[in-house]
Structure formats: C-alpha cells, structure tokens
PDB file of N, CA and C in Angstrom:
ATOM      1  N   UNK A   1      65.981 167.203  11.756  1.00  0.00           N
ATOM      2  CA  UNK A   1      66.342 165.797  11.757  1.00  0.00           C
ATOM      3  C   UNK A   1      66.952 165.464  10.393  1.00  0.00           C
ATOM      4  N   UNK A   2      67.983 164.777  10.227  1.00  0.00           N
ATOM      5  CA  UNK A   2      68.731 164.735   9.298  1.00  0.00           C
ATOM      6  C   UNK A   2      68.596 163.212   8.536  1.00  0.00           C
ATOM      7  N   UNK A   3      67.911 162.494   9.604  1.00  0.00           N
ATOM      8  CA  UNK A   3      68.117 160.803   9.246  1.00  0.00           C
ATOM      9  C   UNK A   3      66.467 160.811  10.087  1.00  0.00           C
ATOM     10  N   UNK A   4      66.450 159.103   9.692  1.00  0.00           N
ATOM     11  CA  UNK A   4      65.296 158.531  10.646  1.00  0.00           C
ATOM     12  C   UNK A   4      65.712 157.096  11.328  1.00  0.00           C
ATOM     13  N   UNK A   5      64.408 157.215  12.088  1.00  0.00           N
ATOM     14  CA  UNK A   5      65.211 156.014  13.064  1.00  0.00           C
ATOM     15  C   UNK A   5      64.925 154.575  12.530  1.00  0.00           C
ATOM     16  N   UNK A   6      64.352 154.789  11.461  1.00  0.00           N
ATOM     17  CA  UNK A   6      64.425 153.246  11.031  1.00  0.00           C
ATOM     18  C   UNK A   6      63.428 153.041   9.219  1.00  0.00           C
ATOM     19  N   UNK A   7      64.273 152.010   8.540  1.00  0.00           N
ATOM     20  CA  UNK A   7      63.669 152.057   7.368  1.00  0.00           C
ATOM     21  C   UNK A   7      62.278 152.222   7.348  1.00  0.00           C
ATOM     22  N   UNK A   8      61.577 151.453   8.299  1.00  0.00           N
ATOM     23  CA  UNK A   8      60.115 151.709   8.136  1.00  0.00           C
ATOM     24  C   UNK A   8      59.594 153.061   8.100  1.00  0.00           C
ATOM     25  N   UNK A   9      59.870 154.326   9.485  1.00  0.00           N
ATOM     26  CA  UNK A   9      59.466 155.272   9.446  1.00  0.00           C
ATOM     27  C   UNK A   9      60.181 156.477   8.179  1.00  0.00           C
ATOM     28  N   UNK A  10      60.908 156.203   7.897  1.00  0.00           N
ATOM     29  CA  UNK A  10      61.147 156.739   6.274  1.00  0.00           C
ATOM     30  C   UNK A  10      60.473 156.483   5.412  1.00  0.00           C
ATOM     31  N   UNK A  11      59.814 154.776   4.782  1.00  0.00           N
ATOM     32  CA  UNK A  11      59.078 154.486   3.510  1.00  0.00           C
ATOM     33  C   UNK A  11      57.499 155.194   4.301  1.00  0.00           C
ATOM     34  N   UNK A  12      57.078 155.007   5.095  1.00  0.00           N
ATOM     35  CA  UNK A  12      56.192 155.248   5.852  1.00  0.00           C
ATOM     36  C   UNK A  12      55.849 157.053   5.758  1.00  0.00           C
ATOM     37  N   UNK A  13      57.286 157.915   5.581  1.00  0.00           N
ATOM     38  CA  UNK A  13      56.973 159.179   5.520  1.00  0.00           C
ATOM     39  C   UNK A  13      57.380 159.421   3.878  1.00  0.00           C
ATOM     40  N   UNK A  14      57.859 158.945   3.174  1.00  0.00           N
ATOM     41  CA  UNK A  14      57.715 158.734   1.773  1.00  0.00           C
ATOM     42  C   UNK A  14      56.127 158.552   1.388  1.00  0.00           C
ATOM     43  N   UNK A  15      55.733 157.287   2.236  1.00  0.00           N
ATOM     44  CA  UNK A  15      54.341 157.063   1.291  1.00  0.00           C
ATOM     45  C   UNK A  15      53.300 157.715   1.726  1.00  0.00           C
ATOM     46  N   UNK A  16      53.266 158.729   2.889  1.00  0.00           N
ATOM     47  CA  UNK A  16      52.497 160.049   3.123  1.00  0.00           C
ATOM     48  C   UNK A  16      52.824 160.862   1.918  1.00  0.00           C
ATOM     49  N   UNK A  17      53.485 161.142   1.552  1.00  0.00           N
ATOM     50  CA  UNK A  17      54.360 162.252   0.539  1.00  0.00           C
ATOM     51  C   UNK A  17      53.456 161.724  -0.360  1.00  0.00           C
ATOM     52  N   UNK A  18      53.616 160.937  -0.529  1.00  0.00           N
ATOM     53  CA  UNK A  18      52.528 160.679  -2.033  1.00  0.00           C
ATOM     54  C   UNK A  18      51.214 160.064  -1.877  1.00  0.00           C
ATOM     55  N   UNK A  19      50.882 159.851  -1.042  1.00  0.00           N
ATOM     56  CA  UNK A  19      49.342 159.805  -0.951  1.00  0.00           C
ATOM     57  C   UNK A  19      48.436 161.172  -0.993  1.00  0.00           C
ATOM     58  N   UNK A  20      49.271 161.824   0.217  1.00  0.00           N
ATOM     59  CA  UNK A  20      48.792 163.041   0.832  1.00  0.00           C
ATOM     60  C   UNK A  20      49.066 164.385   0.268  1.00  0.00           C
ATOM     61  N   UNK A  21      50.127 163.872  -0.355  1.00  0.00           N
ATOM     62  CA  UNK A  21      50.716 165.411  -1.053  1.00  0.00           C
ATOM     63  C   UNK A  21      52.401 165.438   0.049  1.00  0.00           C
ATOM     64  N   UNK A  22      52.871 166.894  -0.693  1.00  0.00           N
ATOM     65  CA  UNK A  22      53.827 167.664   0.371  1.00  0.00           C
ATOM     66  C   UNK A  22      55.044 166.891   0.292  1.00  0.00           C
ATOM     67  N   UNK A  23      56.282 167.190   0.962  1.00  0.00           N
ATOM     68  CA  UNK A  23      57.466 166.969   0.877  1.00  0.00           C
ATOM     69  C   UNK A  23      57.851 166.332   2.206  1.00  0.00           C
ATOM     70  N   UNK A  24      59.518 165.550   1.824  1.00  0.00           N
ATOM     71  CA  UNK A  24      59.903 164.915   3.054  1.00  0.00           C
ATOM     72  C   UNK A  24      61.664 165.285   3.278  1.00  0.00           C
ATOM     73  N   UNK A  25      61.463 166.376   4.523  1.00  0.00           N
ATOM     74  CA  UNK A  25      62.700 166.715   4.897  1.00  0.00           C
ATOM     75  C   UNK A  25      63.203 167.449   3.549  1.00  0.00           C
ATOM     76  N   UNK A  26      62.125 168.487   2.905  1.00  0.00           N
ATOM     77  CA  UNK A  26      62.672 169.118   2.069  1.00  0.00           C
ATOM     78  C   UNK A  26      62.568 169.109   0.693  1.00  0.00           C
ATOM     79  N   UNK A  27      62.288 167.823   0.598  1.00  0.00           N
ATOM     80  CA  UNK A  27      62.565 166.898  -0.385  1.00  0.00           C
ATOM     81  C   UNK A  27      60.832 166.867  -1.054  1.00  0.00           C
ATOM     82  N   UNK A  28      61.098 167.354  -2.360  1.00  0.00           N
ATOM     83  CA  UNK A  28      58.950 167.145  -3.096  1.00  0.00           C
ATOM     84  C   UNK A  28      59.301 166.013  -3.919  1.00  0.00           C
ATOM     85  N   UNK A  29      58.396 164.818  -4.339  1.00  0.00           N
ATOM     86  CA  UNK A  29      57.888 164.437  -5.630  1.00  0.00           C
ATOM     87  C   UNK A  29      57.837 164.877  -6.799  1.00  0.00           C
ATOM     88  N   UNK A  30      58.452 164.754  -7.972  1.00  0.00           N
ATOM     89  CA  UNK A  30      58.114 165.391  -9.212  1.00  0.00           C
ATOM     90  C   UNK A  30      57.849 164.221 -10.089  1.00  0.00           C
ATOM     91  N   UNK A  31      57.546 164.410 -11.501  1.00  0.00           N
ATOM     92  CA  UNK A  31      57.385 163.209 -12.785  1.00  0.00           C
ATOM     93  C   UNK A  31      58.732 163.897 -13.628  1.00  0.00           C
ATOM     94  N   UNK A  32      59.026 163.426 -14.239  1.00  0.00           N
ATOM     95  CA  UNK A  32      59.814 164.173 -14.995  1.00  0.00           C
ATOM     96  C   UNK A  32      59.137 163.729 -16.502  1.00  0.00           C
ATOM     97  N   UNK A  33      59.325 164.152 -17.839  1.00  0.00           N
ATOM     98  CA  UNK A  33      59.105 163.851 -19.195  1.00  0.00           C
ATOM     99  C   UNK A  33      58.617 162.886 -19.482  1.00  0.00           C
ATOM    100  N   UNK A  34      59.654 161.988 -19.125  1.00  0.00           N
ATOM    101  CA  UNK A  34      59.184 160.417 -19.467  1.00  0.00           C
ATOM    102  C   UNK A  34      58.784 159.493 -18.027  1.00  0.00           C
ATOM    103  N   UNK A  35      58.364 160.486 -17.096  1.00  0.00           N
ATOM    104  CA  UNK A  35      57.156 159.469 -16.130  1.00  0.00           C
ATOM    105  C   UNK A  35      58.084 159.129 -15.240  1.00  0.00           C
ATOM    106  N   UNK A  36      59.341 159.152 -14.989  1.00  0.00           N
ATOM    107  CA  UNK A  36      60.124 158.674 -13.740  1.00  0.00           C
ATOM    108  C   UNK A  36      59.985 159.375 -12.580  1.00  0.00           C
ATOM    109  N   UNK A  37      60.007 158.932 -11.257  1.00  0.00           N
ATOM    110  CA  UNK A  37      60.079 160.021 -10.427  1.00  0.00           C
ATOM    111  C   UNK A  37      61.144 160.515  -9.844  1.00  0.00           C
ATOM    112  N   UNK A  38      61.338 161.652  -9.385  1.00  0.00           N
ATOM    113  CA  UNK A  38      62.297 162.645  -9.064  1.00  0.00           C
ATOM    114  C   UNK A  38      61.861 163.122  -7.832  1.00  0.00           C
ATOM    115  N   UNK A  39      62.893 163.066  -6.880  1.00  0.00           N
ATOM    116  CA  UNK A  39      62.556 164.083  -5.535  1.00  0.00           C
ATOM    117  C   UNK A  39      63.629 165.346  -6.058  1.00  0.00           C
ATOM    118  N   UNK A  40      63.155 166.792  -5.713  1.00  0.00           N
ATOM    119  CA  UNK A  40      64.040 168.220  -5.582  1.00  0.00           C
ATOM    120  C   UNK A  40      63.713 168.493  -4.527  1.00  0.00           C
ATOM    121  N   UNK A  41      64.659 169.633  -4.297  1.00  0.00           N
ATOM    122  CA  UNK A  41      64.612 170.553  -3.372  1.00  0.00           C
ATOM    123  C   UNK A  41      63.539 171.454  -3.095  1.00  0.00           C
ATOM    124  N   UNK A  42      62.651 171.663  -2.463  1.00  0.00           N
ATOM    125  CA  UNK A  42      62.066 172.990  -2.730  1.00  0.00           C
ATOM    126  C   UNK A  42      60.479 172.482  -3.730  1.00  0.00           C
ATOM    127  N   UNK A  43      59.619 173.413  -3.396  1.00  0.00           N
ATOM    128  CA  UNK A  43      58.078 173.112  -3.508  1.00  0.00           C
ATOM    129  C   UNK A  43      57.612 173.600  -5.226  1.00  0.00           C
ATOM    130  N   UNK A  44      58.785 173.967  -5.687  1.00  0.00           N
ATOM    131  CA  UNK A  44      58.491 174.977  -7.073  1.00  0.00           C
ATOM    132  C   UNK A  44      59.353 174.784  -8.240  1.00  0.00           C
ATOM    133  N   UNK A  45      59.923 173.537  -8.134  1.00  0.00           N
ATOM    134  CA  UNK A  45      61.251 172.890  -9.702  1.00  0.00           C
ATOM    135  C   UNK A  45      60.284 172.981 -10.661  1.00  0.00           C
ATOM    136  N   UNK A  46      60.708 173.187 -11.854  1.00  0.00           N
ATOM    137  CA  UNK A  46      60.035 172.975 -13.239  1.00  0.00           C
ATOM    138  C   UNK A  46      60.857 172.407 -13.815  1.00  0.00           C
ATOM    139  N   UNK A  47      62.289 172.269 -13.653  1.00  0.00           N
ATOM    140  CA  UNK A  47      62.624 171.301 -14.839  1.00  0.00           C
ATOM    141  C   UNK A  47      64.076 170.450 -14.382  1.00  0.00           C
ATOM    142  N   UNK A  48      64.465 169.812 -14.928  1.00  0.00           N
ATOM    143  CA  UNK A  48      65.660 168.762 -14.629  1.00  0.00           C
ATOM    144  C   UNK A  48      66.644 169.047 -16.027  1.00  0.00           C
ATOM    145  N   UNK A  49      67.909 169.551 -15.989  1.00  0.00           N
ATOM    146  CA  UNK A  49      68.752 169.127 -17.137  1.00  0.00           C
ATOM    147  C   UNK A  49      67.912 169.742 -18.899  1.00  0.00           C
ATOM    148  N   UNK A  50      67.067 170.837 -18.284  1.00  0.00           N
ATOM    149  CA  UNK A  50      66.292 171.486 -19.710  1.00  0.00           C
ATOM    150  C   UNK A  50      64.981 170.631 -19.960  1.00  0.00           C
ATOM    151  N   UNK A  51      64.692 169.945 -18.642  1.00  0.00           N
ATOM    152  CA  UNK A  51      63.361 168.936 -19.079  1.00  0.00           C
ATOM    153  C   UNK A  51      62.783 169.362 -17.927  1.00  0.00           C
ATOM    154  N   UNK A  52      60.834 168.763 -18.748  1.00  0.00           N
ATOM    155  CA  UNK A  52      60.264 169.568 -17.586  1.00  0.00           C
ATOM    156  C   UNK A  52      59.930 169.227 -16.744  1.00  0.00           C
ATOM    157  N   UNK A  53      59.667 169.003 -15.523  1.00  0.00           N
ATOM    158  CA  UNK A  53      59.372 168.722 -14.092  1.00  0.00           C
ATOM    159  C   UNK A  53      57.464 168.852 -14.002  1.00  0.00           C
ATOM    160  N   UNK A  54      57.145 167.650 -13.546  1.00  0.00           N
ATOM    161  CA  UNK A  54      55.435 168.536 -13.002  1.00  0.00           C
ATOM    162  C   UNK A  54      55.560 167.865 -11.680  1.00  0.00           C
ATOM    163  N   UNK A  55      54.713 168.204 -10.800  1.00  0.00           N
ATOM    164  CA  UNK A  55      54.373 167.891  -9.453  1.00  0.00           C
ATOM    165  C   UNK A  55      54.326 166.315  -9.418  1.00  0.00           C
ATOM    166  N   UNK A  56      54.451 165.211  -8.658  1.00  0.00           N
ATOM    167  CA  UNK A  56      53.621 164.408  -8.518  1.00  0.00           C
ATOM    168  C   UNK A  56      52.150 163.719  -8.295  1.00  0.00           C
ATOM    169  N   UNK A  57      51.465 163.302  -9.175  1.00  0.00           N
ATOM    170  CA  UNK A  57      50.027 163.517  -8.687  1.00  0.00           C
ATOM    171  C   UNK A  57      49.840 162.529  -6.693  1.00  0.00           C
ATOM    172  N   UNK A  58      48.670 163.031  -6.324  1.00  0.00           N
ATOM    173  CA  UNK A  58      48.776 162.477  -4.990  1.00  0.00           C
ATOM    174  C   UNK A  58      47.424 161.311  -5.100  1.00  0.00           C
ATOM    175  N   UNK A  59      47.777 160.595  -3.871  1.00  0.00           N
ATOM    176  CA  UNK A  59      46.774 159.527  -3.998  1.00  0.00           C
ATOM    177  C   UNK A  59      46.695 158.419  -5.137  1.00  0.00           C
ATOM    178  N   UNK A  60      45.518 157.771  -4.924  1.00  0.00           N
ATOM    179  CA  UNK A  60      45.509 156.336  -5.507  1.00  0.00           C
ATOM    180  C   UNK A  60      44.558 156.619  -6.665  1.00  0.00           C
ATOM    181  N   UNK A  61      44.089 158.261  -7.345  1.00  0.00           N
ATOM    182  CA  UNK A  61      43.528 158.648  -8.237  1.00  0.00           C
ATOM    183  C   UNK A  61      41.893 158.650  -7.764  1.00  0.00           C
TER     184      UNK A  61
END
C-alpha cells in the first residue's frame, strides 16, 4: 500500500509507531542531535548528514 485512505488512519498509524514502537510503510522514528524527529528508511540509520541518529523512544515514558 502506497497511500492511506484517509488522514485519520495515517496519524492513527503514525501514533502506533510511537507509542508502540516499529515503523510505518518502511518508514522508523529517529531523534536526531538536537531532539527533532526524523523518519528513515530501514530499522538500523545511525546518522543524518555526519550526525547521529538514535531510535525514537516509545510510549508516554
């Protein structure tokens, strides 16, 4: 599936992604350096442009 059928079920599978963990359509959570977030490709980026990448933490802590 390339798209979704509606804004809701996208923010809806976004905010699984970060509650729950895991990726959407490919796509992971990262922090980058200074705390912004970043979606990549692929379950294993470490860095952006020579900066470093960590996972997104999951859940509400």
């Amino acid at each position: 599936m390339d798209s979704w059928p509606s804004l809701a079920v996208y923010l809806g599978d976004v905010s699984e992604a970060l509650y729950l963990g895991g990726g959407v359509h490919g796509m992971y959570p990262y922090l980058t350096s200074d705390g912004q977030l970043w979606w990549d490709l692929g379950e294993d980026c470490r860095s952006l442009n020579g900066e470093s990448l960590v996972p997104a933490p999951m859940g509400l802590g």
